[in-house]
N, C-alpha and C. Protein backbone atom coordinates (compact mmCIF):
# COMPACT_ATOMS: atom_id res chain seq x y z
N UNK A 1 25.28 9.46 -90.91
CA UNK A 1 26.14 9.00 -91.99
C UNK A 1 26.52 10.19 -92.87
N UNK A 2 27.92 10.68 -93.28
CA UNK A 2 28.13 11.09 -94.18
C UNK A 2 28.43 10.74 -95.40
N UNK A 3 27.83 12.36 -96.15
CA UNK A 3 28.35 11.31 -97.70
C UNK A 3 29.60 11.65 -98.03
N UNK A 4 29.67 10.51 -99.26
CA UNK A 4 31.15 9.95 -99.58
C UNK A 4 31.69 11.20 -100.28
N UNK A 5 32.82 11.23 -100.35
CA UNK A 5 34.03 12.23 -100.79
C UNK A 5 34.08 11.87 -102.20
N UNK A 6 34.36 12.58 -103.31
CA UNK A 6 35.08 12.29 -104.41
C UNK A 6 35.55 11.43 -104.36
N UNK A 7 36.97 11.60 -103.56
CA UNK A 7 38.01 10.50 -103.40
C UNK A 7 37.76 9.52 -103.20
N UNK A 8 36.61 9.39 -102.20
CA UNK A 8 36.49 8.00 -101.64
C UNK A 8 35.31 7.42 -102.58
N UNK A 9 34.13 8.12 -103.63
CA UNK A 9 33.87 7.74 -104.57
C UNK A 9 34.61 7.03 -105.54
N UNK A 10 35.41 7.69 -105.61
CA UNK A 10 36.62 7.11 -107.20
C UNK A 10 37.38 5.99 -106.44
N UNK A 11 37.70 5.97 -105.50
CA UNK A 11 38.66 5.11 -104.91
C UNK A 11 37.85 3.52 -104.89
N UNK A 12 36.37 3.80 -104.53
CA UNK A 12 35.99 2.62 -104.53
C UNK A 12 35.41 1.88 -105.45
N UNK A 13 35.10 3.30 -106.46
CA UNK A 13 34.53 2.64 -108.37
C UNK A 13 35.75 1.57 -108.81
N UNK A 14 36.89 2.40 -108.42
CA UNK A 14 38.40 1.56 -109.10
C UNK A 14 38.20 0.35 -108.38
N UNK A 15 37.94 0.12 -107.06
CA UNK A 15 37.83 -1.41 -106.84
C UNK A 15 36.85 -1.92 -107.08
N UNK A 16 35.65 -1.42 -107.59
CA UNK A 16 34.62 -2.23 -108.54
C UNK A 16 35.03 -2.62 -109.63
N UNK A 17 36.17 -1.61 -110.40
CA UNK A 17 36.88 -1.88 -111.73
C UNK A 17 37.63 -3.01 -111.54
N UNK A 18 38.52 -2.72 -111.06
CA UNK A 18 39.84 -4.32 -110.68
C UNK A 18 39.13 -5.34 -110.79
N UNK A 19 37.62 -5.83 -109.98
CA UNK A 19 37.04 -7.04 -109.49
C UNK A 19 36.38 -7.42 -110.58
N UNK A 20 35.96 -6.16 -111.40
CA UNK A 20 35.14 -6.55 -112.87
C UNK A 20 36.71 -7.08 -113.73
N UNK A 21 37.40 -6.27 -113.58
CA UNK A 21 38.10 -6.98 -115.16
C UNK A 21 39.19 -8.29 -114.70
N UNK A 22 39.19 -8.37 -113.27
CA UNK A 22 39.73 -9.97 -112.84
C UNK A 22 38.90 -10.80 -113.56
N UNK A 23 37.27 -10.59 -112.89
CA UNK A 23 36.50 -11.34 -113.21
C UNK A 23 36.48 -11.95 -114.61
N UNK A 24 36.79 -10.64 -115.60
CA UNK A 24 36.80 -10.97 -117.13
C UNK A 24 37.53 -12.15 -117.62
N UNK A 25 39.29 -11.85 -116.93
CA UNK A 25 39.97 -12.82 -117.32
C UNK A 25 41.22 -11.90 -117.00
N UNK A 26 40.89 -10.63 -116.92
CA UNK A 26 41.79 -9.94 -117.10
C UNK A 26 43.19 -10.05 -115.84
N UNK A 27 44.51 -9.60 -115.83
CA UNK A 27 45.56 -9.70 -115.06
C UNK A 27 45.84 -7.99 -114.50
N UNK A 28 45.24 -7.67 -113.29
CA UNK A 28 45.52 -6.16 -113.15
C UNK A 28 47.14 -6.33 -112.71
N UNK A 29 48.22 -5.79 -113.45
CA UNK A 29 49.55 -5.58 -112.79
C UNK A 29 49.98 -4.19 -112.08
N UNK A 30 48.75 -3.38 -112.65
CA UNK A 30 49.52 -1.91 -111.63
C UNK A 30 48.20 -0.92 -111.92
N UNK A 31 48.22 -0.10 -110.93
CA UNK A 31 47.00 0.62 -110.28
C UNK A 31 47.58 2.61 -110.17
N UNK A 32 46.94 2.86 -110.30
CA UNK A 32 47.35 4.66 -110.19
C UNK A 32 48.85 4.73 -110.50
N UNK A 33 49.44 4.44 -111.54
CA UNK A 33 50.61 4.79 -112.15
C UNK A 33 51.07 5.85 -112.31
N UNK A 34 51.84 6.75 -111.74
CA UNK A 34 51.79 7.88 -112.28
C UNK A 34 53.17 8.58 -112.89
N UNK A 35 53.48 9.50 -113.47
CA UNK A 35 54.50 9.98 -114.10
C UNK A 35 54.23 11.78 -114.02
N UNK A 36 55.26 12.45 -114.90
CA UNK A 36 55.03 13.68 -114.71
C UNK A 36 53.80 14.50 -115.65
N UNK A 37 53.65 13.82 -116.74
CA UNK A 37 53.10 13.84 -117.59
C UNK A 37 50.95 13.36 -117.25
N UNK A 38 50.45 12.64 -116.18
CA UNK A 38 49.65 12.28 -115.73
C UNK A 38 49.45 10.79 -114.74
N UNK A 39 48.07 10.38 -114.82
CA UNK A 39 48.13 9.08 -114.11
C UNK A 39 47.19 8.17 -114.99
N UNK A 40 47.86 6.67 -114.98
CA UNK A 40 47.00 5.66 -115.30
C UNK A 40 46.50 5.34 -114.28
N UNK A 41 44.69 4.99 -114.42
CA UNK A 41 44.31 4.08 -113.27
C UNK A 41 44.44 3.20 -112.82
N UNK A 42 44.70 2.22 -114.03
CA UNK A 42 44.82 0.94 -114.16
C UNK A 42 45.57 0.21 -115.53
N UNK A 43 46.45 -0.49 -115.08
CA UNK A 43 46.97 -1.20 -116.17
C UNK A 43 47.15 -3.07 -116.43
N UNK A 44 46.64 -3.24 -116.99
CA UNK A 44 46.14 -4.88 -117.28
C UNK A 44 46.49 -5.71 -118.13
N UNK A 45 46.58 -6.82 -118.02
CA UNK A 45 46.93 -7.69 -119.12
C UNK A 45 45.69 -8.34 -119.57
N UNK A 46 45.80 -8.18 -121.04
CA UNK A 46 44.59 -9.14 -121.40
C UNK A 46 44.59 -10.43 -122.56
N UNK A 47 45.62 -11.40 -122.20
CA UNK A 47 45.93 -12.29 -123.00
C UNK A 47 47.34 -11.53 -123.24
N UNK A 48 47.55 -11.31 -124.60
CA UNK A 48 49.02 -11.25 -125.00
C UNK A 48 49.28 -9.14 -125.34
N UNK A 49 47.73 -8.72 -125.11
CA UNK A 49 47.77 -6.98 -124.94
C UNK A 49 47.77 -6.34 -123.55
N UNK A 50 48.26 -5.55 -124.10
CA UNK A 50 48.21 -4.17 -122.82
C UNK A 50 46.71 -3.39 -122.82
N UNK A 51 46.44 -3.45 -121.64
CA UNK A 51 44.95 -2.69 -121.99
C UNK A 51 45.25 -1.77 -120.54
N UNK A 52 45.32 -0.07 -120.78
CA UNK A 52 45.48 1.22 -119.89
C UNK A 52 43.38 0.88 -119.64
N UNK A 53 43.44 1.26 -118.46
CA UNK A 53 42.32 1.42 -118.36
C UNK A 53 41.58 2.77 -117.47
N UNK A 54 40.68 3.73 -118.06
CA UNK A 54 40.33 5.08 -117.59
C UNK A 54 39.11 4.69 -116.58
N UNK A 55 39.16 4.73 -115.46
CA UNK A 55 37.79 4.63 -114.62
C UNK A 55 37.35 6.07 -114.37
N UNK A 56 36.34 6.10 -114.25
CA UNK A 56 34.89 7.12 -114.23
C UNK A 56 34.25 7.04 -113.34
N UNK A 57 34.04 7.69 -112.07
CA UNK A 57 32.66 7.00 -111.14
C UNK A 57 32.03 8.55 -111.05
N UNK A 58 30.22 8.50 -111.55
CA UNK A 58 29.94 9.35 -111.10
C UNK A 58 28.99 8.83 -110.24
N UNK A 59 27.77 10.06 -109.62
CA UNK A 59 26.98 9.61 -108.17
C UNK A 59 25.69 10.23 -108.86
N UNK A 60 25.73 11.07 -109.81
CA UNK A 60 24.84 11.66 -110.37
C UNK A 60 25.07 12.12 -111.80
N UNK A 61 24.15 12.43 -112.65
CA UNK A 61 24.46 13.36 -114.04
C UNK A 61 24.27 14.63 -113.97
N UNK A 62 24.17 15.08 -112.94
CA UNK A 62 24.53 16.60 -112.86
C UNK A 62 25.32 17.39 -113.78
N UNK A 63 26.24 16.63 -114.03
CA UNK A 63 27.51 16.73 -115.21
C UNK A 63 27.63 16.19 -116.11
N UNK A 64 26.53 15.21 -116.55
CA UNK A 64 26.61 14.33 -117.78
C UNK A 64 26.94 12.71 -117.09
N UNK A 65 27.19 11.97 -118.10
CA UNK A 65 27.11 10.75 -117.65
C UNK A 65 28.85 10.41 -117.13
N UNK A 66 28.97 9.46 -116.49
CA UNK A 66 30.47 9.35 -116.56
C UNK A 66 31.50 9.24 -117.66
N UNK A 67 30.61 8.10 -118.63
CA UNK A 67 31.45 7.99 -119.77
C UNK A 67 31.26 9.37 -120.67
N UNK A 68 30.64 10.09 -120.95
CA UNK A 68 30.36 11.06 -121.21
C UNK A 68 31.77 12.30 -120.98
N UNK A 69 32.15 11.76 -119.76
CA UNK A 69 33.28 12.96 -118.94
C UNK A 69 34.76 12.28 -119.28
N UNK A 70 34.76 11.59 -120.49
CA UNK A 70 36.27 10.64 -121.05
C UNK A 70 36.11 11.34 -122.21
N UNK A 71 37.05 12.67 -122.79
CA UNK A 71 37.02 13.36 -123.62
C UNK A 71 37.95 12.38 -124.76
N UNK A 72 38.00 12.88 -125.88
CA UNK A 72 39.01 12.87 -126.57
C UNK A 72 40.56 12.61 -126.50
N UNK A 73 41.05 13.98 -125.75
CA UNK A 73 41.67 14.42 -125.41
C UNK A 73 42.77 13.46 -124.36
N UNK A 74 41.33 12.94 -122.90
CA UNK A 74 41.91 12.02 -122.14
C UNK A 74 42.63 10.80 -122.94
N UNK A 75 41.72 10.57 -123.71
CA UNK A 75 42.32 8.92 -124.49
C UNK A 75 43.61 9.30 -125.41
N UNK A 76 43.90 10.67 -125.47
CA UNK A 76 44.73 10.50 -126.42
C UNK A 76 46.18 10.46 -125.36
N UNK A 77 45.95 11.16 -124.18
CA UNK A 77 46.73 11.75 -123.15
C UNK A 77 46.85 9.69 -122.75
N UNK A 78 45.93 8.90 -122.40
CA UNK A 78 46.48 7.91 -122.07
C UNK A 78 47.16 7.21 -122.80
N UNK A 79 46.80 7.12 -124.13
CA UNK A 79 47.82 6.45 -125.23
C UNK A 79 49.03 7.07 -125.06
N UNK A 80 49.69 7.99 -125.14
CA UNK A 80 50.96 8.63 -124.61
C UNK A 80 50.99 8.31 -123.24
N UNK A 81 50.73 8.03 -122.45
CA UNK A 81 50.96 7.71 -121.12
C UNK A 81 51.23 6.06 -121.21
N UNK A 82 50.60 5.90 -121.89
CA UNK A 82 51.09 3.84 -122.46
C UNK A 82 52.16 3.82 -122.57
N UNK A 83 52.43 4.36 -123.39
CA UNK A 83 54.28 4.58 -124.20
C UNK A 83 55.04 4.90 -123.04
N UNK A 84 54.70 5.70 -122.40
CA UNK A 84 56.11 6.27 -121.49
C UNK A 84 55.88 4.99 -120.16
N UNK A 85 54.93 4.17 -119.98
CA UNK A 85 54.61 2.98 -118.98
C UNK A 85 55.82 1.94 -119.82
N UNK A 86 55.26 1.41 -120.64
CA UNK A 86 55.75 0.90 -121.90
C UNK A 86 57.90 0.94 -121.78
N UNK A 87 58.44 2.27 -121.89
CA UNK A 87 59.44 2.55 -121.32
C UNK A 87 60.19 2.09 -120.21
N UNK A 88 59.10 1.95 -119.54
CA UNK A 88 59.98 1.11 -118.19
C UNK A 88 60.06 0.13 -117.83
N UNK A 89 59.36 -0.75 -119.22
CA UNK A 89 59.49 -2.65 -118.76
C UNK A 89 59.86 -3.14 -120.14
N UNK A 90 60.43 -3.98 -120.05
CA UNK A 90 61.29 -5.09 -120.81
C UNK A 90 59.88 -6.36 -121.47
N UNK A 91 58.91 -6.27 -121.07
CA UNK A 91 57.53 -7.18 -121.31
C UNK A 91 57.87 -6.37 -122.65
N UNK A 92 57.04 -7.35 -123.77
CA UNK A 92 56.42 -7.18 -125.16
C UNK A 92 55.13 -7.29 -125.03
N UNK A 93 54.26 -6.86 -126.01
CA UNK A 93 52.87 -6.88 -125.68
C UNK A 93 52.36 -6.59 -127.43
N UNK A 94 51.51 -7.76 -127.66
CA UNK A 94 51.03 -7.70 -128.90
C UNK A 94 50.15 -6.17 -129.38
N UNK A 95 49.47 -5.86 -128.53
CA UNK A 95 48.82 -4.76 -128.62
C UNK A 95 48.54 -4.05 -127.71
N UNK A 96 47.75 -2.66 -127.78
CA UNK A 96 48.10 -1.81 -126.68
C UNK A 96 46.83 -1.27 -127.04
N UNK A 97 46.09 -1.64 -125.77
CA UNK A 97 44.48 -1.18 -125.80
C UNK A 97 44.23 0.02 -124.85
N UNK A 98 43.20 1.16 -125.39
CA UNK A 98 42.68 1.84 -124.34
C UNK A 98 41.37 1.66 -123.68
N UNK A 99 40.84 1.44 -122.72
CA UNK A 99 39.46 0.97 -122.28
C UNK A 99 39.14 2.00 -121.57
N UNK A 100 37.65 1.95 -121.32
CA UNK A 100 37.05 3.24 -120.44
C UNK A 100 35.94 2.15 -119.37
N UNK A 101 36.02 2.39 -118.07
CA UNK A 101 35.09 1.85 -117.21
C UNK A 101 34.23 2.83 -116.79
N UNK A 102 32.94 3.09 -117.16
CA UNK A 102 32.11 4.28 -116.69
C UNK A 102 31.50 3.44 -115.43
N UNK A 103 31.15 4.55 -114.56
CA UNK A 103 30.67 3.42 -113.31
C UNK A 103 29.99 5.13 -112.83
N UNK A 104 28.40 4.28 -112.69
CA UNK A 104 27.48 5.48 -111.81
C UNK A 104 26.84 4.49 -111.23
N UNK A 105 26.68 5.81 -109.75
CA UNK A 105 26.02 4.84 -108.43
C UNK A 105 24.71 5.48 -108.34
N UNK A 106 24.04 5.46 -108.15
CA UNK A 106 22.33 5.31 -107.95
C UNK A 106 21.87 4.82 -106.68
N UNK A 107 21.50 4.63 -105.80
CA UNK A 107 21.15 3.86 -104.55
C UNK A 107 21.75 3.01 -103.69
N UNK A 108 23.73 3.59 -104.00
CA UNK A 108 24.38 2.74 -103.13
C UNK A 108 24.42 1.34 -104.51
N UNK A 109 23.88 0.72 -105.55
CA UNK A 109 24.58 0.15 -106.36
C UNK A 109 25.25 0.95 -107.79
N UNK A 110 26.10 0.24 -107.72
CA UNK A 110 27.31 0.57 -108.84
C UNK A 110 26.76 0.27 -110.67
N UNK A 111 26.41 0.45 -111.24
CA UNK A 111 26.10 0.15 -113.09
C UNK A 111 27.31 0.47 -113.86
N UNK A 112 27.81 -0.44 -114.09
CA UNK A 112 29.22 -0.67 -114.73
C UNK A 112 28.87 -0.35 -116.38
N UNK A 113 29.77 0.11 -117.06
CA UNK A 113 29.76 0.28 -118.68
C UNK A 113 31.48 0.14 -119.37
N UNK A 114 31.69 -1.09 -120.02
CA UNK A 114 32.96 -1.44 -120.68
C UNK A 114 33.14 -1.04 -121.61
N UNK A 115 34.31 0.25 -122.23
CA UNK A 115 34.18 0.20 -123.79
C UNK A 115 35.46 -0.06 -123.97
N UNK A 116 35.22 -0.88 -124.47
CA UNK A 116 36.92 -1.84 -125.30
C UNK A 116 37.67 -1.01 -126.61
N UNK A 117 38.10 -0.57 -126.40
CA UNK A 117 39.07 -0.09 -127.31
C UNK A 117 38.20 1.88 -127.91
N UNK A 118 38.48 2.39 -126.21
CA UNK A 118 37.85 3.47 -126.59
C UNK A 118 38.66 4.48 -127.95
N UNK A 119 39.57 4.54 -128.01
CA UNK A 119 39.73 5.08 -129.13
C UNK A 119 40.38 4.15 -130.60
């Protein structure tokens, strides 16, 4: 068995993400969005808001924790990345949330962490 790739790490945290925030209540309408400016992972409806959502998967803390690796910087880069999403649809949306899904794997299971309105 080999081990998993980055890619195929992150690729499959994001479908731990989707299944968690269906589960919530949430409406995923679009997935790796991207523009010139960066990429959303995920973008969701949650009742009558927009909630961008940043997924994280790490395999270890070698580097710190996952949520740990969602700077500042990123959240501010996704809030501008809202707006220019935002731009290309005719939907209204009461509010416009940023969320962070930290997700570290340990033994082949996944430990999920939600922060609602990271910045």
């Amino acid at each position: 068995m080999t081990p998993e790739s980055k890619q195929e790490l992150g690729k499959r945290g994001e479908q731990v993400a989707v299944t968690y925030l269906e589960a919530e209540g949430m409406k995923v309408i679009e997935r790796n969005w991207r523009c010139r400016h960066g990429e959303i992972d995920i973008i969701a409806e949650d009742g009558s808001n927009l909630v961008v959502v940043e997924v994280k998967t790490r395999s270890s803390r070698s580097h710190g924790s996952a949520l740990e690796s969602v700077s500042p910087a990123k959240l501010a880069r996704l809030r501008m990345l809202a707006a220019k999403w935002l731009t290309t649809r005719t939907e209204t949306y009461k509010a416009v949330r940023v969320d962070v899904i930290a997700l570290e794997r340990f033994a082949g299971d996944f430990a999920l962490r939600h922060v609602r309105g990271a910045i």
